[in-house]
C-alpha atoms as a PDB file:
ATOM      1  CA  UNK A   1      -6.899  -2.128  15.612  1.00  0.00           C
ATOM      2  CA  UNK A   2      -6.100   1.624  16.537  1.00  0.00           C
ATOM      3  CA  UNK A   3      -8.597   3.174  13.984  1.00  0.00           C
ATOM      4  CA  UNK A   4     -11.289   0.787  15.634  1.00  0.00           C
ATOM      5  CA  UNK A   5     -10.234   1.904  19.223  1.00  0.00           C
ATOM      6  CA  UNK A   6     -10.291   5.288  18.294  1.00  0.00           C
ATOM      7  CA  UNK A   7     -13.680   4.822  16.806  1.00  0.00           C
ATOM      8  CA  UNK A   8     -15.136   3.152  19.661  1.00  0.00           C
ATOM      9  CA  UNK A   9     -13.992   6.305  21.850  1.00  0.00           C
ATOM     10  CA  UNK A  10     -15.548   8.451  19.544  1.00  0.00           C
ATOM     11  CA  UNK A  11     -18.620   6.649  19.775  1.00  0.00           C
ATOM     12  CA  UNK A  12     -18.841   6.393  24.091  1.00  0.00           C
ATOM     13  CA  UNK A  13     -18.396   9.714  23.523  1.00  0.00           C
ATOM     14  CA  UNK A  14     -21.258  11.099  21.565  1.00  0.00           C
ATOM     15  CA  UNK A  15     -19.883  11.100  18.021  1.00  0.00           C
ATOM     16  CA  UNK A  16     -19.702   8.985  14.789  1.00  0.00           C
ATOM     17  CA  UNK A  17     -16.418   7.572  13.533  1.00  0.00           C
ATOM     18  CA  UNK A  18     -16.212   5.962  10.491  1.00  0.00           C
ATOM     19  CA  UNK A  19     -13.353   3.722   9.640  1.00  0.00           C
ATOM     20  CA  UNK A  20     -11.280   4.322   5.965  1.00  0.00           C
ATOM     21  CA  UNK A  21      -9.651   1.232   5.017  1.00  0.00           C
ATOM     22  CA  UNK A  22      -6.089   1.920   4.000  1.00  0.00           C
ATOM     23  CA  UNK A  23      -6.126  -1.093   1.675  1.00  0.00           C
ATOM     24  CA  UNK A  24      -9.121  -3.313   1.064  1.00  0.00           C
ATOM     25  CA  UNK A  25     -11.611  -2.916  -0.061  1.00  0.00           C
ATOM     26  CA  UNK A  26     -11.037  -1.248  -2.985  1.00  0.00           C
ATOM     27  CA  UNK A  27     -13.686  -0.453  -6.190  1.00  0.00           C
ATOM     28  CA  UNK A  28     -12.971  -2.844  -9.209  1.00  0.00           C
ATOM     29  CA  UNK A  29     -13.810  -0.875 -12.485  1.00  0.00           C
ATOM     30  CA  UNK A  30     -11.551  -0.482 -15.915  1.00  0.00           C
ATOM     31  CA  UNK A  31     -10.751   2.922 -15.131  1.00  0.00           C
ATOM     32  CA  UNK A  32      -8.680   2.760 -11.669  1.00  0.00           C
ATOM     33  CA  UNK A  33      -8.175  -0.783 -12.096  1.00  0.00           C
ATOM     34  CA  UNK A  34      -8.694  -1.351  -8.763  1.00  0.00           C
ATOM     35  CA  UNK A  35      -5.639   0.574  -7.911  1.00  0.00           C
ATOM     36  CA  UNK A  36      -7.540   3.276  -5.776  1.00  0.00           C
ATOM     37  CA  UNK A  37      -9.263   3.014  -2.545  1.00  0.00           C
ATOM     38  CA  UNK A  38     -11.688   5.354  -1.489  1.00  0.00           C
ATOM     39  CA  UNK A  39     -10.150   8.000   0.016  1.00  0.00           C
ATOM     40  CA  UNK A  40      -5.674   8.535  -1.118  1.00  0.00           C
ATOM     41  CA  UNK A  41      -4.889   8.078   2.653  1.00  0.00           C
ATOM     42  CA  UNK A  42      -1.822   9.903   1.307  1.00  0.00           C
ATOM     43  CA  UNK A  43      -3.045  12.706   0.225  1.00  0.00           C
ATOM     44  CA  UNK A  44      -5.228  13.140   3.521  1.00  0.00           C
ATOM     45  CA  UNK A  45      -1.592  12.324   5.292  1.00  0.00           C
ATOM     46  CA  UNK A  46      -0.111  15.469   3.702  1.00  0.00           C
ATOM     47  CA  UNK A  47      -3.189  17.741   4.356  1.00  0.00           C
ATOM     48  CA  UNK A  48      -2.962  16.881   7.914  1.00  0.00           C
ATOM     49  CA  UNK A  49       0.926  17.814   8.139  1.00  0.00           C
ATOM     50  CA  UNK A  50       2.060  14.218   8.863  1.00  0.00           C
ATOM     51  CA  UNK A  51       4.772  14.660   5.592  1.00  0.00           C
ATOM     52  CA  UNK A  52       5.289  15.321   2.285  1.00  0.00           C
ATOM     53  CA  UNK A  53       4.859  12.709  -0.981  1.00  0.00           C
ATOM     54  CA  UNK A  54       8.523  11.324  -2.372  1.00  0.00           C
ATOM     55  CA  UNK A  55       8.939  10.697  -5.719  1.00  0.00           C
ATOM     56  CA  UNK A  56       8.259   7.386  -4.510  1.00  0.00           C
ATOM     57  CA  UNK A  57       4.484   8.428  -4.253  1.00  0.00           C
ATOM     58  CA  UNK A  58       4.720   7.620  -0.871  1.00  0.00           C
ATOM     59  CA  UNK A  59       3.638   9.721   2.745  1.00  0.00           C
ATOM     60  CA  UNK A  60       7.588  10.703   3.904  1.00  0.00           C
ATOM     61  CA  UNK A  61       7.397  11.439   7.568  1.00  0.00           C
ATOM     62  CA  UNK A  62      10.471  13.523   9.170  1.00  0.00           C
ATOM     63  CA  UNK A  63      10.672  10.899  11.998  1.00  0.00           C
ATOM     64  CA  UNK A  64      10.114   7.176   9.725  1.00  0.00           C
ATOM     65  CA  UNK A  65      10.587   7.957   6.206  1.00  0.00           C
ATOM     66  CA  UNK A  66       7.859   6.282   4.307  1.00  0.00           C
ATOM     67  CA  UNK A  67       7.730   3.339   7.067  1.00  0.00           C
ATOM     68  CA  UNK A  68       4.310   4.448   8.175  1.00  0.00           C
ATOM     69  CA  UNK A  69       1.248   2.261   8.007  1.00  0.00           C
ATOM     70  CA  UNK A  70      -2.050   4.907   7.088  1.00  0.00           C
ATOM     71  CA  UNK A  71      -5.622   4.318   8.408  1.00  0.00           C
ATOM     72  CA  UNK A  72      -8.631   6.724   8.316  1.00  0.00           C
ATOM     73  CA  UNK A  73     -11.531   7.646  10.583  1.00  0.00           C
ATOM     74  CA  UNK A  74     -14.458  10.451   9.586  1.00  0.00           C
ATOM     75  CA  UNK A  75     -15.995  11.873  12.251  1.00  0.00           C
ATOM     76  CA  UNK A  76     -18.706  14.353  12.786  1.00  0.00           C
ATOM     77  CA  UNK A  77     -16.563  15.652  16.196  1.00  0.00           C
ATOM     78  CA  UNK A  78     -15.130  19.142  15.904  1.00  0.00           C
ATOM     79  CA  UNK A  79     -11.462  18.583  15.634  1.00  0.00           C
ATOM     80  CA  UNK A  80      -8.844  21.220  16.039  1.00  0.00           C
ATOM     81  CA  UNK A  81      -6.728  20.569  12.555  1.00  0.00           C
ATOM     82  CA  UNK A  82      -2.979  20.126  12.440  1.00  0.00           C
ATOM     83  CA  UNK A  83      -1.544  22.990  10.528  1.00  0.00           C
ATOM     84  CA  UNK A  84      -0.400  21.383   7.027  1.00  0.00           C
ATOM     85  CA  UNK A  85       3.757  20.911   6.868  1.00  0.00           C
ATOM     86  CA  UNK A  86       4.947  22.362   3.655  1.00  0.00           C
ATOM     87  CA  UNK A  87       8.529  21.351   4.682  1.00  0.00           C
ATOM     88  CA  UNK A  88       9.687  18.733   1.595  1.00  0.00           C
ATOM     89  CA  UNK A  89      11.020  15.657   3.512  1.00  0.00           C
ATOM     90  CA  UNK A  90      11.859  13.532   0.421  1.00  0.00           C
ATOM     91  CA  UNK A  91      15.196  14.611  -0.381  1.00  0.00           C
ATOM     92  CA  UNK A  92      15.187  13.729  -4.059  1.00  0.00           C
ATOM     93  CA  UNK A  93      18.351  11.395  -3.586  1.00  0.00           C
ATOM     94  CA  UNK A  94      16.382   8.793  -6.493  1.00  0.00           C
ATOM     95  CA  UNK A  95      17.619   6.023  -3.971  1.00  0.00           C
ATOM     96  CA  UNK A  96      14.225   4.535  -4.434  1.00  0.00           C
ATOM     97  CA  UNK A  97      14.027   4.627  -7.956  1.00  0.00           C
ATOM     98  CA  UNK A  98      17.676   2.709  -8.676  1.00  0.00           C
ATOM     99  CA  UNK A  99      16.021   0.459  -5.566  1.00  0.00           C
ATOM    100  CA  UNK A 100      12.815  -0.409  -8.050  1.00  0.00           C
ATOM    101  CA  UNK A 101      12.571  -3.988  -9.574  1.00  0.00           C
ATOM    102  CA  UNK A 102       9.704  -2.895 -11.657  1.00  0.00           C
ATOM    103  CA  UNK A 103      11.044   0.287 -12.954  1.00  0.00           C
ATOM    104  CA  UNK A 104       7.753   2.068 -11.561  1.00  0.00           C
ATOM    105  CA  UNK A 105       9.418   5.267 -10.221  1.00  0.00           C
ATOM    106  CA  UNK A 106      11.184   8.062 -12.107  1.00  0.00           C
ATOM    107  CA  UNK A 107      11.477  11.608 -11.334  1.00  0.00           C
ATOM    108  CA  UNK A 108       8.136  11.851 -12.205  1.00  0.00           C
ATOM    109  CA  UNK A 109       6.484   9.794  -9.875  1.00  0.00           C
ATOM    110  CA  UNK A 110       5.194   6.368  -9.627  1.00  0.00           C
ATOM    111  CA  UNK A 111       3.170   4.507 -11.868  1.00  0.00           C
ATOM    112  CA  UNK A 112       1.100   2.115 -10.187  1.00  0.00           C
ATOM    113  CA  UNK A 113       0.506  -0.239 -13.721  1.00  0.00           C
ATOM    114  CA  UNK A 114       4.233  -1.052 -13.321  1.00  0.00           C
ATOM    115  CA  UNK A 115       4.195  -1.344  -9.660  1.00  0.00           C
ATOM    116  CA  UNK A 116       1.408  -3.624  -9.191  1.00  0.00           C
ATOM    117  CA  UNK A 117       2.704  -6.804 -10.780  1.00  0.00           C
ATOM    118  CA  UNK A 118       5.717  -6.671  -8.337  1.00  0.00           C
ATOM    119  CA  UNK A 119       4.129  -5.085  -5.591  1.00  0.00           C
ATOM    120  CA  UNK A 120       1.081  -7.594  -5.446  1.00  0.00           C
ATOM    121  CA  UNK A 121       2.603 -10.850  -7.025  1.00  0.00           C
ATOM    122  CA  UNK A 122      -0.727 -12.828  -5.766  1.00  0.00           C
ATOM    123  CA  UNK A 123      -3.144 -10.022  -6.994  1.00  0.00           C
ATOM    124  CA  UNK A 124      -6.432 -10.272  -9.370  1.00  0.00           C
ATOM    125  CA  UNK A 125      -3.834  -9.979 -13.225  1.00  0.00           C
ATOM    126  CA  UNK A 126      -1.127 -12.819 -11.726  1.00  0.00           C
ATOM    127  CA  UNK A 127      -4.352 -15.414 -11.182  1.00  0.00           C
ATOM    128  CA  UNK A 128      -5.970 -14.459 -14.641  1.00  0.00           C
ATOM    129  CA  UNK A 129      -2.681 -14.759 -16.083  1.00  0.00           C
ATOM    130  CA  UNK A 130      -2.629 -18.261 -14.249  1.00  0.00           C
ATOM    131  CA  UNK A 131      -5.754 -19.223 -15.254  1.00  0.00           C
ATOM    132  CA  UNK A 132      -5.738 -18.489 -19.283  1.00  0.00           C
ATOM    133  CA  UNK A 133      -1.925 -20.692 -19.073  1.00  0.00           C
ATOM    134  CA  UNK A 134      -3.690 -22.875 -17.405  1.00  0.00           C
ATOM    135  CA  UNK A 135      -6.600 -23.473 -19.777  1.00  0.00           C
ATOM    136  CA  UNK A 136      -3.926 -23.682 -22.519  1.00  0.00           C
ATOM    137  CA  UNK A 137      -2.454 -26.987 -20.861  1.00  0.00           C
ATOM    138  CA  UNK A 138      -3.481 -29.968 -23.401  1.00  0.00           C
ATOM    139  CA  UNK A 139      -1.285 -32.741 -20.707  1.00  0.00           C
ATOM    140  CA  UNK A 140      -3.421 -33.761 -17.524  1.00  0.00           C
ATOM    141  CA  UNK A 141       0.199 -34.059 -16.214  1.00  0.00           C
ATOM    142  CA  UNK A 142       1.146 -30.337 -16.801  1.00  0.00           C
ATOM    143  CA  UNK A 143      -2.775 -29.087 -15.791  1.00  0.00           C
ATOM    144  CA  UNK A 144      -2.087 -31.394 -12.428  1.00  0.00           C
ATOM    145  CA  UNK A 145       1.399 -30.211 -11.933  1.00  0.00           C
ATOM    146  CA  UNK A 146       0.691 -26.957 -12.604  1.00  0.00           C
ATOM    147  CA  UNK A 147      -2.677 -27.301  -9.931  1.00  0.00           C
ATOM    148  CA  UNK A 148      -0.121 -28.710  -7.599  1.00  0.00           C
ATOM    149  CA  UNK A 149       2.324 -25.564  -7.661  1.00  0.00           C
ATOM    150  CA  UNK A 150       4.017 -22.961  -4.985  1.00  0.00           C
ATOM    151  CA  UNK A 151       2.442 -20.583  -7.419  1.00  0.00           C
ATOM    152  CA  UNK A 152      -0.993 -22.224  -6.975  1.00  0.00           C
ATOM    153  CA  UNK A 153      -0.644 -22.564  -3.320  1.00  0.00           C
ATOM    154  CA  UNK A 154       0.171 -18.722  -3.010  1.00  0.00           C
ATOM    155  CA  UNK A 155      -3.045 -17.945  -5.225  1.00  0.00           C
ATOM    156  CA  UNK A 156      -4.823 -20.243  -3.037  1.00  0.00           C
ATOM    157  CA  UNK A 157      -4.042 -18.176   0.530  1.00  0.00           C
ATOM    158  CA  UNK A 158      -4.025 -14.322  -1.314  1.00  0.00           C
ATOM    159  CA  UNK A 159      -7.888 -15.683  -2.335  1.00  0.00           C
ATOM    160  CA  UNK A 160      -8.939 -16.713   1.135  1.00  0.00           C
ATOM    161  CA  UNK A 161      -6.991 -14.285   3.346  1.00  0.00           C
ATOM    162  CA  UNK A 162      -6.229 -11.254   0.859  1.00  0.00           C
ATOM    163  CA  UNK A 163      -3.606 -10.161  -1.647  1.00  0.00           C
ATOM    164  CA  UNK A 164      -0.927  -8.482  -0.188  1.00  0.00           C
ATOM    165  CA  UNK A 165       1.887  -6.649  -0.944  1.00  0.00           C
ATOM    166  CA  UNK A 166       5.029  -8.147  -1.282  1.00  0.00           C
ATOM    167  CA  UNK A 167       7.983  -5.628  -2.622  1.00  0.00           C
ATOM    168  CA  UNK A 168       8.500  -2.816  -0.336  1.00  0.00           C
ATOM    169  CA  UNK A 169      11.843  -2.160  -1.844  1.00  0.00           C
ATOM    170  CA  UNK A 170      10.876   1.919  -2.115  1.00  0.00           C
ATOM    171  CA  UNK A 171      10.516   1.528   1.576  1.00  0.00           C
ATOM    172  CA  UNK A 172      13.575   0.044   2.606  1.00  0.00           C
ATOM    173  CA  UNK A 173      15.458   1.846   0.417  1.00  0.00           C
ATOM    174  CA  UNK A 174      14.672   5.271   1.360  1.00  0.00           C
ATOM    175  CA  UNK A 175      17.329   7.086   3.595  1.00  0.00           C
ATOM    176  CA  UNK A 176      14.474   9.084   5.708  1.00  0.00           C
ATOM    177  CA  UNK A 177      14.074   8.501   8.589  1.00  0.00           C
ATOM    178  CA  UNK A 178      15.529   5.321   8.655  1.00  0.00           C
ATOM    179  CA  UNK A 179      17.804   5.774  11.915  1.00  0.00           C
ATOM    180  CA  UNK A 180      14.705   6.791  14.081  1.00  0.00           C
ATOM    181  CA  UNK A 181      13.071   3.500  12.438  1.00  0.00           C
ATOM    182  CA  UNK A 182      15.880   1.135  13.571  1.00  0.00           C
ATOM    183  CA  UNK A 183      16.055   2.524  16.930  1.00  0.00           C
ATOM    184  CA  UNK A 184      12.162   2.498  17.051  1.00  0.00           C
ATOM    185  CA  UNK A 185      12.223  -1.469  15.986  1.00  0.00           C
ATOM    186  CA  UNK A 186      15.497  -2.289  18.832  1.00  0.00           C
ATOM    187  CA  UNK A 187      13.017  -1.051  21.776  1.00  0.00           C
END
């Protein structure tokens, strides 16, 4: 909603703004896996002095942590650039990677492979993994139980509405920012 607001203004005002997705859609081919949008909102976070990237892999703001929600909008309007923050706001405590179900972060970052299954229970390997059980089945019974199931249901909405994430653990975890946050969320 605010990247299409800020857009529009952009527009009744004589320029072009493009919107950047921070999530869908993203490019499906064997090499990103469909792990990688079009632009690393991220990275374009950090370049714009919002933060810094936590081990987590993560945008850490110095006011919300990593409990910021990214969106994008090119424009051909001459914008006076933030000066880029080189100030390190993770503070390498490795809260989030003891707070990891998956086992996706270590001190060396965050590997999205490991991530994804937890992050995106619902997402495009869960359903194929579904599917090929599924087609396994030799009992009606089991195929119509099975067609019948929470886990079928769930597959059902993240097909018609989107696969979304569903582990935010790194978030909630992470001791930045996270008194500004709950006073933020009491108001």
């Amino acid at each position: 909603v605010i990247s299409l607001k800020i857009s529009r203004f952009l527009e009744k005002n004589g320029y072009r703004g493009v919107i950047i997705p921070a999530y869908l859609p993203v490019e499906m081919n064997y090499e990103t896996l469909g792990l990688k949008g079009d632009l690393n909102l991220k990275y374009a976070g950090v370049e714009a002095g919002l933060g810094s990237r936590g081990i987590s892999d993560l945008l850490i703001t110095p006011d919300y942590g990593p409990r910021v929600r990214l969106f994008g909008v090119v424009t051909d309007a001459e914008l006076e650039p933030t000066p880029k923050d080189d100030k390190n706001y993770c503070n390498n405590c490795n809260i989030c990677i003891k707070a990891c179900p998956s086992g996706a972060i270590s001190e060396s970052g965050c590997d999205p492979k490991l991530c994804s299954p937890y992050a995106m229970k619902n997402g495009l390997p869960q359903i194929l993994r579904f599917i090929y059980d599924l087609e396994k089945e030799t009992s009606n019974e089991k195929i119509f139980k099975k067609l019948r199931s929470l886990e079928m249901w769930n597959f059902w909405q993240a097909l018609s509405q989107g696969s979304f994430y569903e582990c935010f653990m790194c978030i909630q975890s992470c001791p930045v920012g996270k008194i500004k946050f709950s006073k933020a969320e009491k108001s």
